[in-house]
Protein backbone atom coordinates (compact mmCIF):
# COMPACT_ATOMS: atom_id res chain seq x y z
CA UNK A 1 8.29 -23.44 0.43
CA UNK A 2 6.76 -19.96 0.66
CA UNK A 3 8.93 -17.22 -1.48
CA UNK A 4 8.48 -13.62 -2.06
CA UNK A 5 9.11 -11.62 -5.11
CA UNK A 6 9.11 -7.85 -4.29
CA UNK A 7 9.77 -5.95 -7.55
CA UNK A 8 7.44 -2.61 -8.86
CA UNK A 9 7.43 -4.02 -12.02
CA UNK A 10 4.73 -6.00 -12.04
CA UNK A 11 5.36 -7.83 -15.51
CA UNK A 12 8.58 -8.96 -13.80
CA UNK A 13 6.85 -10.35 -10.90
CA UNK A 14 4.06 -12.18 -12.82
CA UNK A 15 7.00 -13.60 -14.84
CA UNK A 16 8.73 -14.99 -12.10
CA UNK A 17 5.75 -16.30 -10.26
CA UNK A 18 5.16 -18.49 -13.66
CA UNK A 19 8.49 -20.29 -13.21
CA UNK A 20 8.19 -20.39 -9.24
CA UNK A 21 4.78 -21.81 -9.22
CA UNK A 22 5.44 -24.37 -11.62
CA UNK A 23 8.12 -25.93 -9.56
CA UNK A 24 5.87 -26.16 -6.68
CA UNK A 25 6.58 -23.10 -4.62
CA UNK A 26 4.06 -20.80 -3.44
CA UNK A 27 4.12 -17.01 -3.79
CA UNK A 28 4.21 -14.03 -1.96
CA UNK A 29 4.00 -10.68 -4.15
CA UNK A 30 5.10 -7.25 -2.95
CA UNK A 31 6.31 -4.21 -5.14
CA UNK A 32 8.42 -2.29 -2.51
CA UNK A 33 10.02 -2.54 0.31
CA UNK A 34 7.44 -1.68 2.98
CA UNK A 35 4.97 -4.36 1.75
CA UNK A 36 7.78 -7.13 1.65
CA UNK A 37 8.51 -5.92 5.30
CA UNK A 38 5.10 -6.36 6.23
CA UNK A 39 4.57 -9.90 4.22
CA UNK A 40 7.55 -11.36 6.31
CA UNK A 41 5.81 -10.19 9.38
CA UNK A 42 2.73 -12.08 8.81
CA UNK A 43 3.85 -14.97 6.75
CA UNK A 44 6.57 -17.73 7.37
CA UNK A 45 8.75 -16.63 4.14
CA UNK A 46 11.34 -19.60 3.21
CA UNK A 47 12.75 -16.71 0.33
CA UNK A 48 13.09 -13.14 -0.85
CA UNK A 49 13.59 -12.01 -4.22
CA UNK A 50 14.26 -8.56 -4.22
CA UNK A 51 14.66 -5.79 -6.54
CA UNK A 52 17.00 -2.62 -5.72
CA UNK A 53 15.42 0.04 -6.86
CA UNK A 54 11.46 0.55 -5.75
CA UNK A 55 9.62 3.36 -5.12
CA UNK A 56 8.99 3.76 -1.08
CA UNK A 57 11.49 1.57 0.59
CA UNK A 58 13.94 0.36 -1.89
CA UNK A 59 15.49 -3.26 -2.14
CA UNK A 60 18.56 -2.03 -0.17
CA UNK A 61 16.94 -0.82 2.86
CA UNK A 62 14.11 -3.44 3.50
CA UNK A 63 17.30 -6.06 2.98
CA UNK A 64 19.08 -4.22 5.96
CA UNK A 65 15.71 -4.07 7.79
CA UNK A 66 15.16 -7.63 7.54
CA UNK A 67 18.33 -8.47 8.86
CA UNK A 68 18.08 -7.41 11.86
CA UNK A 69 15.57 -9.61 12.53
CA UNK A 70 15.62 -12.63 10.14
CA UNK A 71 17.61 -14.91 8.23
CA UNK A 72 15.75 -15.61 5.40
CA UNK A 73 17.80 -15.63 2.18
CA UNK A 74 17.93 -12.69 0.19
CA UNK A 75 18.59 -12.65 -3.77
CA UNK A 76 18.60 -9.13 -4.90
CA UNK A 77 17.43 -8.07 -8.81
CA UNK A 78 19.42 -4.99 -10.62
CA UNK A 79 19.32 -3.50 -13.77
CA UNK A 80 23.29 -2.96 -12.66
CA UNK A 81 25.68 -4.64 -13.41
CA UNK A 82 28.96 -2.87 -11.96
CA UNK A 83 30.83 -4.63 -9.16
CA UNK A 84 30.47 -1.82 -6.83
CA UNK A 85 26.61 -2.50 -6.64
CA UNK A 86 26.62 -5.83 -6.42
CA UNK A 87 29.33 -5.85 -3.53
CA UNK A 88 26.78 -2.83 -1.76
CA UNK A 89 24.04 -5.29 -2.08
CA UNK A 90 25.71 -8.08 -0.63
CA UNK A 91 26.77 -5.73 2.01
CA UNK A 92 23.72 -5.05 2.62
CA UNK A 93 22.83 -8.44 3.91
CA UNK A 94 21.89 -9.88 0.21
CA UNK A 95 22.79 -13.89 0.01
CA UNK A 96 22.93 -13.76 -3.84
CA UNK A 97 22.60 -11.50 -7.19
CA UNK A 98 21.36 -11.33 -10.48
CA UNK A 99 21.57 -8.53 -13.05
CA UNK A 100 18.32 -8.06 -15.50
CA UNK A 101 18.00 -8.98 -17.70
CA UNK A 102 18.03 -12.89 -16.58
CA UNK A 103 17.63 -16.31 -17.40
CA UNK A 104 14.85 -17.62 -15.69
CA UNK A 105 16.34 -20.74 -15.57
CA UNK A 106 19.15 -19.07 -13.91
CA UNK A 107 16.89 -17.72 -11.32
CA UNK A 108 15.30 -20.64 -10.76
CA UNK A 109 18.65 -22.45 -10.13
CA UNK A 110 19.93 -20.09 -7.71
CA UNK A 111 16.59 -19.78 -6.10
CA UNK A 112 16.89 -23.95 -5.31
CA UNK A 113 20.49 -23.26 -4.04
CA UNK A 114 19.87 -20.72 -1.77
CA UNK A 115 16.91 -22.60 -0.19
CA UNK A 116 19.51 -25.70 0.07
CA UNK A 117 21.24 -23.90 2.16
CA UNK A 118 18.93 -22.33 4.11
CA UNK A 119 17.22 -25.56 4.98
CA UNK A 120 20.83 -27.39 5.55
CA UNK A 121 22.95 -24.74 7.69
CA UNK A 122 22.82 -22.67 10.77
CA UNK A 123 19.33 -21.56 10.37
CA UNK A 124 17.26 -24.84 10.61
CA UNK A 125 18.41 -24.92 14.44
CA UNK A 126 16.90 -21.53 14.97
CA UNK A 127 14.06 -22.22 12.76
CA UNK A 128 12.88 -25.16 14.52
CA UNK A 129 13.50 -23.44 18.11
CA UNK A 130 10.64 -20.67 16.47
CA UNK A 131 7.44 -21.11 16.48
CA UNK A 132 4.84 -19.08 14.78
CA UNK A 133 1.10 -18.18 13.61
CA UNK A 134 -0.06 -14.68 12.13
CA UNK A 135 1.48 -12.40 14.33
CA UNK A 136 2.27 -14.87 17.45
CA UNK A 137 5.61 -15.51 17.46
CA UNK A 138 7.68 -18.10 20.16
CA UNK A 139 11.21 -17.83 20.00
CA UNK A 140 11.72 -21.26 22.52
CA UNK A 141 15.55 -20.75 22.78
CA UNK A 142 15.45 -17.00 24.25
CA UNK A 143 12.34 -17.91 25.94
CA UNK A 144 10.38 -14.46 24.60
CA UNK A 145 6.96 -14.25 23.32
CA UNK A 146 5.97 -11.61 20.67
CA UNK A 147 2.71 -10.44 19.30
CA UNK A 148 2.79 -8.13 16.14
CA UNK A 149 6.30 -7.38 17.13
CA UNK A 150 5.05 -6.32 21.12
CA UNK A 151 6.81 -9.08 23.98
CA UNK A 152 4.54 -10.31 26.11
CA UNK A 153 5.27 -11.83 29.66
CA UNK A 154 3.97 -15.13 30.72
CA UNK A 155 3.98 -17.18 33.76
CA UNK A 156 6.24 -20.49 32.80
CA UNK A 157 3.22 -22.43 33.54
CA UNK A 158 1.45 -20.08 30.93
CA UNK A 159 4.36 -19.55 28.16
CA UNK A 160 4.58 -23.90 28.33
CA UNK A 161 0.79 -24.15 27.40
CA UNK A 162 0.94 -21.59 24.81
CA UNK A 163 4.10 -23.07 23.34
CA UNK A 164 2.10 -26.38 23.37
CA UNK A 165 -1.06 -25.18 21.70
CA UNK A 166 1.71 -22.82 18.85
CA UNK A 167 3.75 -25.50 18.03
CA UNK A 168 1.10 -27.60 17.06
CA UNK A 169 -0.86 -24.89 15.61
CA UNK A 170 -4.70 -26.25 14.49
CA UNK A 171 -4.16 -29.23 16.27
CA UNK A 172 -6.71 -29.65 19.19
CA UNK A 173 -5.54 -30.43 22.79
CA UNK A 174 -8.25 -31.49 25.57
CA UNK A 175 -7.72 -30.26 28.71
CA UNK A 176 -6.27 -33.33 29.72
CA UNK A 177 -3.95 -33.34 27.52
CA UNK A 178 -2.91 -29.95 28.21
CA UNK A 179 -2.91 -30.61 32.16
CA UNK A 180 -0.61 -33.66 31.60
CA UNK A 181 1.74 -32.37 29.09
CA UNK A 182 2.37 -29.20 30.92
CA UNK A 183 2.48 -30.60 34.43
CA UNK A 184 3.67 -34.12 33.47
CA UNK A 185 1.47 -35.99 35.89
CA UNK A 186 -1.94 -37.79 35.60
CA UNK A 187 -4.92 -35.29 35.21
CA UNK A 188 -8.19 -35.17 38.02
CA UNK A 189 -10.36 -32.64 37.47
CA UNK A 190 -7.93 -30.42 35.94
CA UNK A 191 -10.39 -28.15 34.43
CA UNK A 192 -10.54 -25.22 37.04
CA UNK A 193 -6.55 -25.27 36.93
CA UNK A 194 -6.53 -25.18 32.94
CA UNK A 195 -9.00 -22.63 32.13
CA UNK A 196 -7.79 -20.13 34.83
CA UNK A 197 -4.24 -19.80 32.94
CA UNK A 198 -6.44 -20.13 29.41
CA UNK A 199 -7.91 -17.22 30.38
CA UNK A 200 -5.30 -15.04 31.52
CA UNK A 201 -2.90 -16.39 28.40
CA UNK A 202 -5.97 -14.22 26.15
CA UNK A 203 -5.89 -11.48 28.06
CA UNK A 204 -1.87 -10.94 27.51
CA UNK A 205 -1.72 -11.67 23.70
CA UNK A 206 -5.18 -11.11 22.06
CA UNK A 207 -6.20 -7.54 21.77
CA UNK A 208 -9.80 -8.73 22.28
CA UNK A 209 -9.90 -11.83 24.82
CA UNK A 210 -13.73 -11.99 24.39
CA UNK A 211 -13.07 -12.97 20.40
CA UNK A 212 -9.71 -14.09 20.72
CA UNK A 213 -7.78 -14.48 17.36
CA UNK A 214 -5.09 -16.88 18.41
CA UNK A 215 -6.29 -19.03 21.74
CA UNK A 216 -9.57 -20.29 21.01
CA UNK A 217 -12.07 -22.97 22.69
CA UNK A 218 -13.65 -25.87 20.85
CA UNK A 219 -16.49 -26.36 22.50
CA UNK A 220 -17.06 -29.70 24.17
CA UNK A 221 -13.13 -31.14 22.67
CA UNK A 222 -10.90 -28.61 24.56
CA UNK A 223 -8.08 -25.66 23.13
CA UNK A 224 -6.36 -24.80 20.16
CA UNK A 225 -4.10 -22.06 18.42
CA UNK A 226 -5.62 -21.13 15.34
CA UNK A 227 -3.29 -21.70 12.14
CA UNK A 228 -2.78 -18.56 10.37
């Protein structure tokens, strides 16, 4: 499980990150809102702990941001401790909160609840209908294709080979495989057929086709979507 701590105080962070790490999650450090924003976009985030006030973007806004995009839980980090603020942050699109100063063991605890039921409710539909590397994102359900937040229009034929090669991301197909997965019949001399849409696939989503980031050949094996 990938989690992100955005906080400007960096002692915090490093704090956190101790306890995080040593019950097996990896982390993801920002210290305002922008660079959480921009984490998110390039990294499958399973987390967020926020903080409210940052300089920048503070924890308020990038939660509000986020939301109208993503689901990921949210626990938001205040030196405040009225009602009114925590009720604005849960406004706000915040999933939990917890007032500094905290027990880490607190955190920790909420942290494991939150990603209960993240992993157990409504989202683990949508999260197995996305698929996603880097920037390359395949939302299967709605049918759309985004790159670095851009859509991008593919043939079916084309948006069915990519969502092959994406959802197994690293894995590498033959062009066999590809021909007979995509058009569900026995392959002969599908090569012409396969690297025609191959090509045209790169020229929609990479920004240079020639040294393509995502689609890339193996030379001699076949395709693959590069893990990112």
């Amino acid at each position: 499980m990938n989690i992100l701590v955005c906080d400007d105080d960096k002692a915090i962070v490093d704090a956190i990150e101790i306890y995080l790490v040593n019950e097996g999650y990896k982390i993801f450090k920002a210290s305002n809102g922008m660079e959480a924003i921009e984490i998110i976009e390039e990294n499958e985030i399973h987390l967020i702990i926020m903080d409210v006030m940052m300089p920048k973007m503070d924890g308020l806004r990038a939660t509000m941001k986020i939301r109208e995009e993503n689901n990921i839980p949210v626990i938001m980090l205040s030196a405040k401790s009225e009602d009114t603020d925590k009720i604005m942050g849960l406004n706000m699109g915040a999933d939990d909160y917890v007032t500094k100063p905290f027990n880490p063991l607190e955190l920790i605890a909420r942290v494991k609840s939150q990603l209960r039921r993240y992993t157990t409710l409504g989202s683990l539909e949508t999260k197995t209908n996305v698929y996603k590397t880097g920037g390359l994102v395949i939302d299967d359900e709605s049918k759309t294709i985004t790159v670095d937040g851009d859509e991008v229009h593919l043939t079916p034929v084309q948006y069915k080979i990519l969502k092959l090669l994406t959802a197994n991301a690293g894995r590498v197909f033959s062009i066999e495989e590809i021909y007979e997965k995509v058009w569900k019949e026995t392959a002969f001399s599908p090569e012409n057929t396969v690297t025609v849409h191959i090509r045209k696939i790169r020229e929609k989503i990479e920004i240079n086709p020639k040294e393509p980031k995502y689609l890339k050949v193996v030379w001699g094996i076949g395709y693959k979507v590069e893990k990112l």
